[in-house]
Protein backbone atom coordinates (compact mmCIF):
# COMPACT_ATOMS: atom_id res chain seq x y z
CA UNK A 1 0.00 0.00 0.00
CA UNK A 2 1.39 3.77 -0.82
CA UNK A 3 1.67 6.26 1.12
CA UNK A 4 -1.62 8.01 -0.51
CA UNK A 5 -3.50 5.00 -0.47
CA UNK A 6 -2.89 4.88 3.13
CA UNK A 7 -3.93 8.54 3.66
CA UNK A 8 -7.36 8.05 1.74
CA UNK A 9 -8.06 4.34 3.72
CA UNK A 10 -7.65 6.45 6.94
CA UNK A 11 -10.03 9.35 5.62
CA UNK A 12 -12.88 7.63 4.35
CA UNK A 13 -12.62 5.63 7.30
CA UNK A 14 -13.46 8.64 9.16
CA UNK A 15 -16.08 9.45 6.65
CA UNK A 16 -14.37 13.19 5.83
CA UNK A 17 -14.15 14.20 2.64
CA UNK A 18 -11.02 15.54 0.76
CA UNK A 19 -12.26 19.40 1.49
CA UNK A 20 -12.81 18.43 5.11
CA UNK A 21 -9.49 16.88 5.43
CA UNK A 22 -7.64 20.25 3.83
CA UNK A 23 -9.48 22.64 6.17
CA UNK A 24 -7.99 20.52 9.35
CA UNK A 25 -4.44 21.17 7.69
CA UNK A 26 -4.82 24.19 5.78
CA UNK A 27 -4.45 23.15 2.52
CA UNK A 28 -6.49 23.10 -0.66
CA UNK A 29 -8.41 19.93 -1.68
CA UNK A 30 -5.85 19.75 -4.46
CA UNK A 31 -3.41 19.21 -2.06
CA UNK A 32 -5.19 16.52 -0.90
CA UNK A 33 -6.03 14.75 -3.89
CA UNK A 34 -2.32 15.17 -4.76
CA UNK A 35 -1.21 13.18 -1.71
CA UNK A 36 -4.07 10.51 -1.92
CA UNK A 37 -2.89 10.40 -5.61
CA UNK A 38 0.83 9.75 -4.88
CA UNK A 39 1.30 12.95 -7.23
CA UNK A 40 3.39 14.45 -3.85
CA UNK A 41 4.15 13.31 -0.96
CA UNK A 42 3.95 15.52 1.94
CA UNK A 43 6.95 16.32 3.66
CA UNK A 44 7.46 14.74 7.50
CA UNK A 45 6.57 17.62 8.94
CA UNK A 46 3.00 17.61 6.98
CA UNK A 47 2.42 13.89 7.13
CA UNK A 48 2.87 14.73 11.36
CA UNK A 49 -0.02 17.31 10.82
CA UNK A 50 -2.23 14.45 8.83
CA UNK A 51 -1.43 12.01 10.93
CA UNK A 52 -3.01 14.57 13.53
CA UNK A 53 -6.22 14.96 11.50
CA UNK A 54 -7.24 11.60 10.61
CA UNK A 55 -6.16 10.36 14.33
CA UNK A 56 -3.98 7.82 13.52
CA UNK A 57 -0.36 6.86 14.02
CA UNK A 58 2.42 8.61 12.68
CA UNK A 59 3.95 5.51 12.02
CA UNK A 60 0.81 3.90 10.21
CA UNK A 61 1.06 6.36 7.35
CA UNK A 62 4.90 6.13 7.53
CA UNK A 63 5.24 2.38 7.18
CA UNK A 64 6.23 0.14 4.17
């Protein structure tokens, strides 16, 4: 699993929506859908701040 399939697993498992998940961080749904996408990937510090949002483990979106 990549790193943006493990970002949009843990969203929809919350039931938020792309534009719900870039208010939390203050980004753009864009941003988002990059991510999810596997366009970008966020920097540490970011992935930190979405770990945050979607309330899980740093390490689960980290891991291989």
């Amino acid at each position: 699993m990549t790193d943006g399939e493990r970002i949009k697993a843990a969203r929809k498992k919350h039931g938020l929506t792309m534009s719900a998940v870039g208010k939390r961080l203050g980004v753009s749904r864009q941003a988002v859908h990059q991510w999810e996408s596997d366009f970008h990937s966020p920097t540490l510090r970011t992935a930190r701040r979405i770990a945050g949002a979607l309330n899980i483990p740093l390490s689960e979106m980290l891991r291989e």
